[in-house]
N, C-alpha and C. Protein backbone atom coordinates (compact mmCIF):
# COMPACT_ATOMS: atom_id res chain seq x y z
N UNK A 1 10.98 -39.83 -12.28
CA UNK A 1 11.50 -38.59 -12.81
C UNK A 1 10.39 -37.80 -13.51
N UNK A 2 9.47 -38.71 -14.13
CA UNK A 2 8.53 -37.82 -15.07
C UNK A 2 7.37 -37.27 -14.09
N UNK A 3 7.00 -37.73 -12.54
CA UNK A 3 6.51 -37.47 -11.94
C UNK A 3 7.03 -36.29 -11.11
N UNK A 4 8.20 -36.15 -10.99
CA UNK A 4 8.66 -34.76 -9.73
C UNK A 4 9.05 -33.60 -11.32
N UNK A 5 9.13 -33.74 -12.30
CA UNK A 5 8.87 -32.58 -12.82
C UNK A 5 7.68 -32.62 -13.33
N UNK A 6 6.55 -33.13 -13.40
CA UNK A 6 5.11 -32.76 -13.67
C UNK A 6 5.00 -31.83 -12.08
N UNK A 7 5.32 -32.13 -11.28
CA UNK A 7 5.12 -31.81 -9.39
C UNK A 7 5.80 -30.44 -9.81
N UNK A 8 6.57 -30.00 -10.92
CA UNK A 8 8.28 -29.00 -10.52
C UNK A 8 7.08 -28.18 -11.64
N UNK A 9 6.86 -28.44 -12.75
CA UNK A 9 5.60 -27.58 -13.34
C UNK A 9 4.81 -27.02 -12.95
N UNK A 10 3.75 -27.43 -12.06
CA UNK A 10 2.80 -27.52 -11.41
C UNK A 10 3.05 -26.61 -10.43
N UNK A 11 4.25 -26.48 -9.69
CA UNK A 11 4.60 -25.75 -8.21
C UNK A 11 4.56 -24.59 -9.35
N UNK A 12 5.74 -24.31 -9.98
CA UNK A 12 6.17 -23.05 -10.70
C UNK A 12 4.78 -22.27 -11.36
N UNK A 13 4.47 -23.11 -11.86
CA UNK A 13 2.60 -22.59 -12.82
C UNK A 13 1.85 -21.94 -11.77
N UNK A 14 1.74 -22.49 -10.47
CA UNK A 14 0.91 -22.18 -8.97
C UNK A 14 1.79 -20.85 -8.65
N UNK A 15 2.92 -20.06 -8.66
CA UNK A 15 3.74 -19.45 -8.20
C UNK A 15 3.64 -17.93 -8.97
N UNK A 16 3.74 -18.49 -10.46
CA UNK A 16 3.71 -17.39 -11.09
C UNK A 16 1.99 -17.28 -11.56
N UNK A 17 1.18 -17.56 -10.98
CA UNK A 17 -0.36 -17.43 -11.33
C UNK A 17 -0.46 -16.19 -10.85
N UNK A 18 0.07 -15.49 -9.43
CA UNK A 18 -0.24 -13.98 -9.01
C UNK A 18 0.35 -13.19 -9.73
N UNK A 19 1.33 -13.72 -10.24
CA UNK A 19 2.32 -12.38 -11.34
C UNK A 19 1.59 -12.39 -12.56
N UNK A 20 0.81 -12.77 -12.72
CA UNK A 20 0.18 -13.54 -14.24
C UNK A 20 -1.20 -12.34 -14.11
N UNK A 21 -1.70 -12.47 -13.23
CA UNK A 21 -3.10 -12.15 -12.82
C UNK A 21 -3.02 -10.56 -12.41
N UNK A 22 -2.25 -10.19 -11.74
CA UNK A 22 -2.35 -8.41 -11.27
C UNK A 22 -1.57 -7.50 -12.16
N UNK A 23 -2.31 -6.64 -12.40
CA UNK A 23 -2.21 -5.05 -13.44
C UNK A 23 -2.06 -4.29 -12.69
N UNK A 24 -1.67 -3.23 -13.50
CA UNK A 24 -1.52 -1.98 -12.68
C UNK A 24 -2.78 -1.30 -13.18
N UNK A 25 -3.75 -1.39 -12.54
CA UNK A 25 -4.74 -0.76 -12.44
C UNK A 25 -5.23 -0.03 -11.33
N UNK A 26 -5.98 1.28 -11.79
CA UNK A 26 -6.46 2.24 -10.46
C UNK A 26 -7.50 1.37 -9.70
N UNK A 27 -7.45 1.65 -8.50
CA UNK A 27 -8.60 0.91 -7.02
C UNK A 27 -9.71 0.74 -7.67
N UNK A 28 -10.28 2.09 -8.52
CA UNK A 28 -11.48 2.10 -8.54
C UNK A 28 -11.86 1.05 -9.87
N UNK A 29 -10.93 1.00 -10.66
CA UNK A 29 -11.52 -0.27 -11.58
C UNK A 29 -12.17 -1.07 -11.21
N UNK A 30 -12.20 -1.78 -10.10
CA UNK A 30 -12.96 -2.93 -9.84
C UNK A 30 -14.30 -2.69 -9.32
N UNK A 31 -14.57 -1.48 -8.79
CA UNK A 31 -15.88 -1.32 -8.20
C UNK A 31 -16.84 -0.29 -9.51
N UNK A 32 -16.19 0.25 -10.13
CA UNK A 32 -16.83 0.97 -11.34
C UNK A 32 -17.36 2.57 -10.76
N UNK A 33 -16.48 2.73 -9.30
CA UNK A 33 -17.07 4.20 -9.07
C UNK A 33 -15.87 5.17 -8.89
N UNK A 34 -15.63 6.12 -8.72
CA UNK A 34 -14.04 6.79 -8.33
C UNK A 34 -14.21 6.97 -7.09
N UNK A 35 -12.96 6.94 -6.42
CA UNK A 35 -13.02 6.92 -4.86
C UNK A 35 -13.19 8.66 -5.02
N UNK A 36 -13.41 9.45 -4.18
CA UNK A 36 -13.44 10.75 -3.86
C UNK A 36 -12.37 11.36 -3.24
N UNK A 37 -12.21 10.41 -1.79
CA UNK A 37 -10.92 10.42 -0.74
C UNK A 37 -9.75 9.97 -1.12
N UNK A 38 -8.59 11.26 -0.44
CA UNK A 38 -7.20 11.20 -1.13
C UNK A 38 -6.64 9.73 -0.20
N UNK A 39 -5.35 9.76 -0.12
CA UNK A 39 -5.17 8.69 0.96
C UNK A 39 -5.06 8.65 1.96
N UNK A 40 -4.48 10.59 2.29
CA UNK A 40 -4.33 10.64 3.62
C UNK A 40 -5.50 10.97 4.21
N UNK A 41 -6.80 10.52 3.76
CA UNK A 41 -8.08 11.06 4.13
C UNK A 41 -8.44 9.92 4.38
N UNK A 42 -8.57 8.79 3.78
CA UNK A 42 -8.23 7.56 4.35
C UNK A 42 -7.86 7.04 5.42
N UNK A 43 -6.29 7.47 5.06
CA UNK A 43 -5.23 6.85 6.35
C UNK A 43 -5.78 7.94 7.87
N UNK A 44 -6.24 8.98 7.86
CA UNK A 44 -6.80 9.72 8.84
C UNK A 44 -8.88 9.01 9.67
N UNK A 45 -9.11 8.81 8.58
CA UNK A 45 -10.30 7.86 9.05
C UNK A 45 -9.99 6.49 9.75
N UNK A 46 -9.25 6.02 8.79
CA UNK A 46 -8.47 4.65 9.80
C UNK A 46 -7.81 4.74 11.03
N UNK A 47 -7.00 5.97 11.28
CA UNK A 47 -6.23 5.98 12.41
C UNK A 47 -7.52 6.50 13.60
N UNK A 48 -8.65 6.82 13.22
CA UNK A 48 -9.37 7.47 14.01
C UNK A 48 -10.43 6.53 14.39
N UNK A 49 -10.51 5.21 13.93
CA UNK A 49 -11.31 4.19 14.31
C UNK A 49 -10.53 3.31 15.56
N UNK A 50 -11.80 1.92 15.80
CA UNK A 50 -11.19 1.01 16.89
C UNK A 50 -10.80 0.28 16.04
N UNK A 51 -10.06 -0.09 15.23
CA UNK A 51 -10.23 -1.29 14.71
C UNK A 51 -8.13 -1.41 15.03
N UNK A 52 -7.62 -2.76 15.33
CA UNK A 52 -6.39 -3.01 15.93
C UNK A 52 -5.16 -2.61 15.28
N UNK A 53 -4.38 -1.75 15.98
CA UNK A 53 -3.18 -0.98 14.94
C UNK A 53 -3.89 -0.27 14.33
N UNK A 54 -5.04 0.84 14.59
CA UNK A 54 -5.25 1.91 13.77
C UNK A 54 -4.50 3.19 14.40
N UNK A 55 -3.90 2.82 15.66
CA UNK A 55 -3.33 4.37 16.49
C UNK A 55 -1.82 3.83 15.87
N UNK A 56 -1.21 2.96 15.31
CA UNK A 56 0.31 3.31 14.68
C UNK A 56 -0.15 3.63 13.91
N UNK A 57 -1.17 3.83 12.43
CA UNK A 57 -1.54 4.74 11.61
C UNK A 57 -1.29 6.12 12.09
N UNK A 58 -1.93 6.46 12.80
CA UNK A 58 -1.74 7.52 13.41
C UNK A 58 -0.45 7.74 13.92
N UNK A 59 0.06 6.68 14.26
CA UNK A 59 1.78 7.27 14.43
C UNK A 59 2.14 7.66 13.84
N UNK A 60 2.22 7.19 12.60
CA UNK A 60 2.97 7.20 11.76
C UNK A 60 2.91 8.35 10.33
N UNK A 61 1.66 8.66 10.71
CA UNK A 61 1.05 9.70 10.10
C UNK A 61 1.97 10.97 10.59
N UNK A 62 1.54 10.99 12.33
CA UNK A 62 2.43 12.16 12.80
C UNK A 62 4.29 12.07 12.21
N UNK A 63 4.12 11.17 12.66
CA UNK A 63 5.99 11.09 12.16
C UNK A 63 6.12 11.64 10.91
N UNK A 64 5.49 11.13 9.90
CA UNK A 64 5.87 11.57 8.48
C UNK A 64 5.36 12.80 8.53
N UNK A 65 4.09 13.60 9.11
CA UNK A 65 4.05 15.06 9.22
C UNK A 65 5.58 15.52 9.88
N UNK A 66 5.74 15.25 10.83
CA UNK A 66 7.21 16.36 11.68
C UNK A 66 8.24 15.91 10.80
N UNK A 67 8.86 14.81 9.92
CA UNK A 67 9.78 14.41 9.01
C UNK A 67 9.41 15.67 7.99
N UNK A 68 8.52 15.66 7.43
CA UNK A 68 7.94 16.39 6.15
C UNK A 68 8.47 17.92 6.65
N UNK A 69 7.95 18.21 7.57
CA UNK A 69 7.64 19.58 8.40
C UNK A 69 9.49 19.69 8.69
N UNK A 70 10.25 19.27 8.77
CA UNK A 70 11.50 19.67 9.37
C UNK A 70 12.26 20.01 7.65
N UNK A 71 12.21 18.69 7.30
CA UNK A 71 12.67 19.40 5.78
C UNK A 71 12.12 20.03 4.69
N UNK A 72 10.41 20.91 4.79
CA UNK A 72 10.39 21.93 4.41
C UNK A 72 11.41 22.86 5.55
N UNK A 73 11.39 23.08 6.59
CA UNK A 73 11.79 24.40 7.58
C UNK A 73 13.54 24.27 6.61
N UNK A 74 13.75 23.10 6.63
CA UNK A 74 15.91 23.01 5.78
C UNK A 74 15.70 23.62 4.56
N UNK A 75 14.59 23.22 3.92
CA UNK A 75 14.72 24.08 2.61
C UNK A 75 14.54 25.23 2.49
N UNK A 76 13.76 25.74 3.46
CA UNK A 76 13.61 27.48 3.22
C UNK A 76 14.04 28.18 3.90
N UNK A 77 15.69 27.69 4.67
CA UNK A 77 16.86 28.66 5.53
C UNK A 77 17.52 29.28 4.16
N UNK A 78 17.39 30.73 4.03
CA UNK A 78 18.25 30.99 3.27
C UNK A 78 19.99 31.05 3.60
N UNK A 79 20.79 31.28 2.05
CA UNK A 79 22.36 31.32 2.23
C UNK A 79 22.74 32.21 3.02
């Protein structure tokens, strides 16, 4: 018994070590420089490389442009 809850400690202590450890801190804290690039300047460099699943970036980019783009056009039908 005194062995499977030292084991039941041990799991739980290992579990909550990532909740323990991450802040809400900006990206650039860790490197000590400010990024320059917004995200979608980012997410537009990524979708424009080879690297695997960078063209659903780019999907998905477009999608949320024509999503975005349809409900500005709903909001500015007047009464």
């Amino acid at each position: 018994m005194i062995r499977s809850s030292r084991h039941a400690i041990l799991l739980l202590a290992v579990a909550a070590m990532p909740l323990a450890c991450s802040k809400d801190r900006p990206k650039s804290s860790g490197m000590g420089t400010t990024d320059s690039l917004t995200q979608r300047q980012r997410d537009s460099i990524l979708a424009g490389s080879r690297i695997p699943g960078a063209a659903g970036v780019g999907a998905a980019m477009r999608a949320a442009d024509a999503t975005s783009g349809g409900i500005r056009g709903a909001d500015s039908v007047g009464p």
